[in-house]
C-alpha atoms as a PDB file:
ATOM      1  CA  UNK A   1      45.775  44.037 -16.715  1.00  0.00           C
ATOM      2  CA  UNK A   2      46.975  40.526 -15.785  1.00  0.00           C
ATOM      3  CA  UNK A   3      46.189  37.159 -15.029  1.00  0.00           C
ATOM      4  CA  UNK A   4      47.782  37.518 -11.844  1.00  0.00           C
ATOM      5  CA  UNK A   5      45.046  39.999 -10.184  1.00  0.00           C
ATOM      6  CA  UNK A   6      43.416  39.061  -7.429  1.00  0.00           C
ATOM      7  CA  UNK A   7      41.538  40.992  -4.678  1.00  0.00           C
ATOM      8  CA  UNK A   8      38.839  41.065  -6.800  1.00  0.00           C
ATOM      9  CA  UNK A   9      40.378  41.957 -10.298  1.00  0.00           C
ATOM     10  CA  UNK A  10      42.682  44.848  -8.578  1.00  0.00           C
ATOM     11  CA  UNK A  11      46.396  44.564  -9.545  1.00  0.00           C
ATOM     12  CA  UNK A  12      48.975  43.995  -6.825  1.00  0.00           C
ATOM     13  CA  UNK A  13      52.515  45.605  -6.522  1.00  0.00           C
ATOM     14  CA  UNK A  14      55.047  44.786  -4.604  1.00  0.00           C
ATOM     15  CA  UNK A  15      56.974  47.043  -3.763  1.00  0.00           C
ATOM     16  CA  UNK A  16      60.807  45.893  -2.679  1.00  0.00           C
ATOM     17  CA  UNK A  17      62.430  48.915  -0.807  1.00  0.00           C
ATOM     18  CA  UNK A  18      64.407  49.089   2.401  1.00  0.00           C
ATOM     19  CA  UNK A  19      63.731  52.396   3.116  1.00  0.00           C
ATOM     20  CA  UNK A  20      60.423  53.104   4.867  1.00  0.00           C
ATOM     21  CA  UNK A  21      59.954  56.826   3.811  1.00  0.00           C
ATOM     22  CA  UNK A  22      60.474  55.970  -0.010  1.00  0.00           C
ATOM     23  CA  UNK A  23      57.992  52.841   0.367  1.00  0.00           C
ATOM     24  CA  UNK A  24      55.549  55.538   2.272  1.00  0.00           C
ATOM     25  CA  UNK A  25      56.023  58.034  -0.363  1.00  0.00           C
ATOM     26  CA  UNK A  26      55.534  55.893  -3.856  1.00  0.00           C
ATOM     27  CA  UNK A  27      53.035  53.914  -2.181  1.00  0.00           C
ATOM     28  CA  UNK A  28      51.096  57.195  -1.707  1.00  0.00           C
ATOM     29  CA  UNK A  29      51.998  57.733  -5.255  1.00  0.00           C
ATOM     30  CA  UNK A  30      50.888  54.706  -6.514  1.00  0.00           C
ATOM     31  CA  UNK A  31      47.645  54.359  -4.541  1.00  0.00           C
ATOM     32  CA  UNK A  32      46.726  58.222  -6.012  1.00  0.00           C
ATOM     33  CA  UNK A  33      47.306  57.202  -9.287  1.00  0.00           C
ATOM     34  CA  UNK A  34      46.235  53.220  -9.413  1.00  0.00           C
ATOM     35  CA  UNK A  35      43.576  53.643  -6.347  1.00  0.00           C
ATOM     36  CA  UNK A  36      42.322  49.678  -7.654  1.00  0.00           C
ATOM     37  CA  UNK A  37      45.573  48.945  -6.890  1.00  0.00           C
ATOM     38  CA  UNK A  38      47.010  46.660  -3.613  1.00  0.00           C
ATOM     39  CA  UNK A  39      50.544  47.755  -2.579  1.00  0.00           C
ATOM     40  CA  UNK A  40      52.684  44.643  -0.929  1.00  0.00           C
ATOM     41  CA  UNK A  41      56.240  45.866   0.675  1.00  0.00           C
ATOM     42  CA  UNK A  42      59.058  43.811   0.888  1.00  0.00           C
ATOM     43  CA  UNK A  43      62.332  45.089   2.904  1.00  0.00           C
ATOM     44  CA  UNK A  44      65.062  42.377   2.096  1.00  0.00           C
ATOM     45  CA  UNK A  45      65.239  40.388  -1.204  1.00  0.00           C
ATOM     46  CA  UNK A  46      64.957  37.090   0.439  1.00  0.00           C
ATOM     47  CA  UNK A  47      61.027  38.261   2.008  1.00  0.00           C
ATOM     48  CA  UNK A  48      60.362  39.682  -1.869  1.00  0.00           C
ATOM     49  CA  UNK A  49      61.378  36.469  -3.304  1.00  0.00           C
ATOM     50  CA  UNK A  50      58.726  34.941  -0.920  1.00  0.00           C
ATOM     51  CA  UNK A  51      56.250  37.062  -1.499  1.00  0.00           C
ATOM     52  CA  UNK A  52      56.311  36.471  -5.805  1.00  0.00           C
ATOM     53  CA  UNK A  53      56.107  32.611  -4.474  1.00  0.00           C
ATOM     54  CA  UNK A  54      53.064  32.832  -2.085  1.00  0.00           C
ATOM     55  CA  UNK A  55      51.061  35.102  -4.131  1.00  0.00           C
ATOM     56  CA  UNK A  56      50.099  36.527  -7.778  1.00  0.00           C
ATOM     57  CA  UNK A  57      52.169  39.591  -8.577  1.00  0.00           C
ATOM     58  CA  UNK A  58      51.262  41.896 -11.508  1.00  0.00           C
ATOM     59  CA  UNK A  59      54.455  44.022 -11.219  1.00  0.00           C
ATOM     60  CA  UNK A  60      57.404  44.500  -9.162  1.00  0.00           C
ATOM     61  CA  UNK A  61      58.946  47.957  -8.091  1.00  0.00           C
ATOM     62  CA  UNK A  62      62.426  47.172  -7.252  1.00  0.00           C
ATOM     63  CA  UNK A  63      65.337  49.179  -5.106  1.00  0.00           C
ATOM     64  CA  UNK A  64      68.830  47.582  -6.165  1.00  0.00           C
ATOM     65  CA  UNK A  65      70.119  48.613  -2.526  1.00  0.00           C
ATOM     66  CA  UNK A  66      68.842  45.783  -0.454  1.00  0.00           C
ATOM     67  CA  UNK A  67      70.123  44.936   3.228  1.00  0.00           C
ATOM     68  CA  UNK A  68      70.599  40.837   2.407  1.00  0.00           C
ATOM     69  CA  UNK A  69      71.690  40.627  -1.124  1.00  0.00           C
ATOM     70  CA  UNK A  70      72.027  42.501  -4.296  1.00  0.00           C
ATOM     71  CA  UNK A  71      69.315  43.962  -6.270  1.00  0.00           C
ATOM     72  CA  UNK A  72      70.260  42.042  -9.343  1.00  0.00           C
ATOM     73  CA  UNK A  73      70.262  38.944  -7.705  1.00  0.00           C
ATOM     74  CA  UNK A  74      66.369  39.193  -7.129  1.00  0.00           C
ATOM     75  CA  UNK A  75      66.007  40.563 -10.752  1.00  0.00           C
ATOM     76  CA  UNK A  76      67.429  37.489 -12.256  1.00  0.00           C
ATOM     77  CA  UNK A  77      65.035  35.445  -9.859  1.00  0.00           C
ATOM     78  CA  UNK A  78      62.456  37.009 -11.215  1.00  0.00           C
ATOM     79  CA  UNK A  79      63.722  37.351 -14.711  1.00  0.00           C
ATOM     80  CA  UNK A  80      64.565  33.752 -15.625  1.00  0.00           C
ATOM     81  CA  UNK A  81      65.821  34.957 -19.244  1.00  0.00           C
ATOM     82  CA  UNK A  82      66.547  38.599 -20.106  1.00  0.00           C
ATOM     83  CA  UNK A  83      64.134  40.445 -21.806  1.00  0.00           C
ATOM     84  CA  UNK A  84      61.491  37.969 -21.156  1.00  0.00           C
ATOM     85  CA  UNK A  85      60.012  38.227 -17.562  1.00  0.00           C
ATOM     86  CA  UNK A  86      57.453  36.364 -16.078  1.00  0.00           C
ATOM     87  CA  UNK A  87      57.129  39.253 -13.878  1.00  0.00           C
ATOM     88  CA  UNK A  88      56.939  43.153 -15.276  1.00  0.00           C
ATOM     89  CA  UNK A  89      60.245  44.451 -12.688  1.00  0.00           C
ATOM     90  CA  UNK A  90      60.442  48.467 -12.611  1.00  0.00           C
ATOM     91  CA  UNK A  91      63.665  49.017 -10.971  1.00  0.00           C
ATOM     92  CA  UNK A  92      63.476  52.647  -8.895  1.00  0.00           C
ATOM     93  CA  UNK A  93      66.554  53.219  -7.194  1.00  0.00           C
ATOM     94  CA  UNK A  94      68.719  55.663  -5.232  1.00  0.00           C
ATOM     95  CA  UNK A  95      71.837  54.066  -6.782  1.00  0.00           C
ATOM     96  CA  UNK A  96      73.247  56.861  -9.355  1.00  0.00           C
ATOM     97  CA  UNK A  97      75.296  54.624 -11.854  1.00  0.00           C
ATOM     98  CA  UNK A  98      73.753  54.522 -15.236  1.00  0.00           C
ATOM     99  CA  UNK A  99      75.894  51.648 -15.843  1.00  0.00           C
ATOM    100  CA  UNK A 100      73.307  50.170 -13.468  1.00  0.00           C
ATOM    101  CA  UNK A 101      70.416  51.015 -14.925  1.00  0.00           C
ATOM    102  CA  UNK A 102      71.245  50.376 -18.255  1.00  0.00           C
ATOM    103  CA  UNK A 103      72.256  46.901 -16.421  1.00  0.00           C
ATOM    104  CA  UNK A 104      69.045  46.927 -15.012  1.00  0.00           C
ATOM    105  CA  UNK A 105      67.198  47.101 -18.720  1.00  0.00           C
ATOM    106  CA  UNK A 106      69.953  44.131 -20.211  1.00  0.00           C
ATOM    107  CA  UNK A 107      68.784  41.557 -17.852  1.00  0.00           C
ATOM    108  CA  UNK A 108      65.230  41.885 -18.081  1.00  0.00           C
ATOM    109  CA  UNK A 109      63.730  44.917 -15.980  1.00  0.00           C
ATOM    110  CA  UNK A 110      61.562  46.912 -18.157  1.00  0.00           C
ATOM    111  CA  UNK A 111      62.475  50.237 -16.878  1.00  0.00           C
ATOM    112  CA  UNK A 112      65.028  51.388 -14.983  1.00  0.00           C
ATOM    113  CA  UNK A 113      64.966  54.778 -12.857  1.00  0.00           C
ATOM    114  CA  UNK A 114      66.793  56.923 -10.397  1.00  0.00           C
ATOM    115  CA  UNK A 115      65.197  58.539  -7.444  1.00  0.00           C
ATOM    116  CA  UNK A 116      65.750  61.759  -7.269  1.00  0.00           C
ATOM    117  CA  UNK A 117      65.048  62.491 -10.841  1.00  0.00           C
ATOM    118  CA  UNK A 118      62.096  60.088 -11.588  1.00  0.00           C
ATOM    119  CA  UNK A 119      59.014  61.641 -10.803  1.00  0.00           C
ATOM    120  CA  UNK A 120      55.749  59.471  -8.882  1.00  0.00           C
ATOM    121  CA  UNK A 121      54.252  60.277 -12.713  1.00  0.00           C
ATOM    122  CA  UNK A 122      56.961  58.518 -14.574  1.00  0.00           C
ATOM    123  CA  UNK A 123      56.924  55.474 -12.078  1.00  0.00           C
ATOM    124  CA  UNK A 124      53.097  55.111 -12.311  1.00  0.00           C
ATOM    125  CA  UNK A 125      53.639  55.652 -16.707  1.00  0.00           C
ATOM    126  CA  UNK A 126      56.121  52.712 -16.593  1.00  0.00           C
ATOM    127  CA  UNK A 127      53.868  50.480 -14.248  1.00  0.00           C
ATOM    128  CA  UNK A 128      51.049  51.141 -16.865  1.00  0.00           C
ATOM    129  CA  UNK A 129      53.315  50.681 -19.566  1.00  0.00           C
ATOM    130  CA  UNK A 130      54.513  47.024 -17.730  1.00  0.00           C
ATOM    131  CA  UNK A 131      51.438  45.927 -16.720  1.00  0.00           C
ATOM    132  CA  UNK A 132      49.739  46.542 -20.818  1.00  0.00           C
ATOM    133  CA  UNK A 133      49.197  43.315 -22.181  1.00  0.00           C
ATOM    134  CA  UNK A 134      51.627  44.356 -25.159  1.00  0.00           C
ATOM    135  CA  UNK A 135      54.481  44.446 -22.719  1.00  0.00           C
ATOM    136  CA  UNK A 136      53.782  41.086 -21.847  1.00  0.00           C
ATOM    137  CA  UNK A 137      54.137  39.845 -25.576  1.00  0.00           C
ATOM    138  CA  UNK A 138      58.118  40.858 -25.587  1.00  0.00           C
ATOM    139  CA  UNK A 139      60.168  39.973 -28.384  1.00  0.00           C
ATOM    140  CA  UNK A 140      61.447  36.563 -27.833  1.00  0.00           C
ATOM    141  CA  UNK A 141      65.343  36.721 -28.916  1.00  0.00           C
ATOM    142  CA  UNK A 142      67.681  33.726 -28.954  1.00  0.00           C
ATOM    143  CA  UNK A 143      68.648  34.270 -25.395  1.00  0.00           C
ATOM    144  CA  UNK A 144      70.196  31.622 -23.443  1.00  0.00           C
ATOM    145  CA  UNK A 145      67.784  29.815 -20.945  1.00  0.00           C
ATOM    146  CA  UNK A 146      69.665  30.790 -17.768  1.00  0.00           C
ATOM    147  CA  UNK A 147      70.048  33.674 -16.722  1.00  0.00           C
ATOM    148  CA  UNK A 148      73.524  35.922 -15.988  1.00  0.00           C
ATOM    149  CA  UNK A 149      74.038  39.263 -15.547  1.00  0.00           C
ATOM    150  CA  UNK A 150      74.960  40.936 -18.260  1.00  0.00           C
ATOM    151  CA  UNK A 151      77.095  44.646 -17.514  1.00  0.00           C
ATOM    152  CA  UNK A 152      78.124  47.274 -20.388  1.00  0.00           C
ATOM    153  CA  UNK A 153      81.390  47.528 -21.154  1.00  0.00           C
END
């Protein structure tokens, strides 16, 4: 998996949702399908953006609808140049824009899903996918150093 694991070589997720019976229900998800696994939850963006700093993260799981600041906001913390994380970020939202997702994908989250059509099995496929040392070794583009949100047209 990662450098990052810890807990004796299990991978840890954190899992950045304000709303408690979507972190209940993909953290049963996650912990059927990665049972190794340790599941960290995060309500606001701020506490995520503490968490990635106090402790080894192998993958994020990201809700854009936060209570203290935008989704994106933590993304680009997290992503410090599109398309290049330092941290895998799966954004799983109840927002229902595409522009969003396909925002989402632009500055750096390797997959981007809606709720209520994305499946536990296609979150736990894109955390495996993330978390694949071949996801880590993504394309390096000419892509300035700082990051900005980039939105379709």
């Amino acid at each position: 998996m990662s450098a990052h694991q810890s807990n004796a070589g299990s991978p840890v997720i954190l899992l950045i949702d304000a709303h408690l019976t979507d972190r209940e229900y993909y953290t049963y998800r996650l912990r059927m399908s990665l049972p190794e696994c340790v599941v960290v939850h995060a309500v606001t963006g701020r506490s995520a953006l503490a968490v990635c700093k106090s402790q080894p993260i192998d993958c994020v799981v990201l809700e854009l609808d936060l209570p203290d600041m935008s989704g994106f906001e933590v993304l680009l913390n997290l992503v410090p140049r599109a398309q290049y994380p330092e941290i895998p970020v799966i954004v799983l939202t109840r927002l229902s824009n595409h522009y969003l997702l396909e925002a989402a994908t632009k500055n750096g989250a390797l997959a981007a899903l809606h709720k209520p059509l994305s499946s536990g099995d296609l979150l736990d496929q894109a955390i495996y996918k993330a978390m694949a040392p071949a996801s880590r070794e993504l394309k390096r583009s000419d892509v300035a150093p700082t990051a900005k949100l980039e939105m379709s047209k």
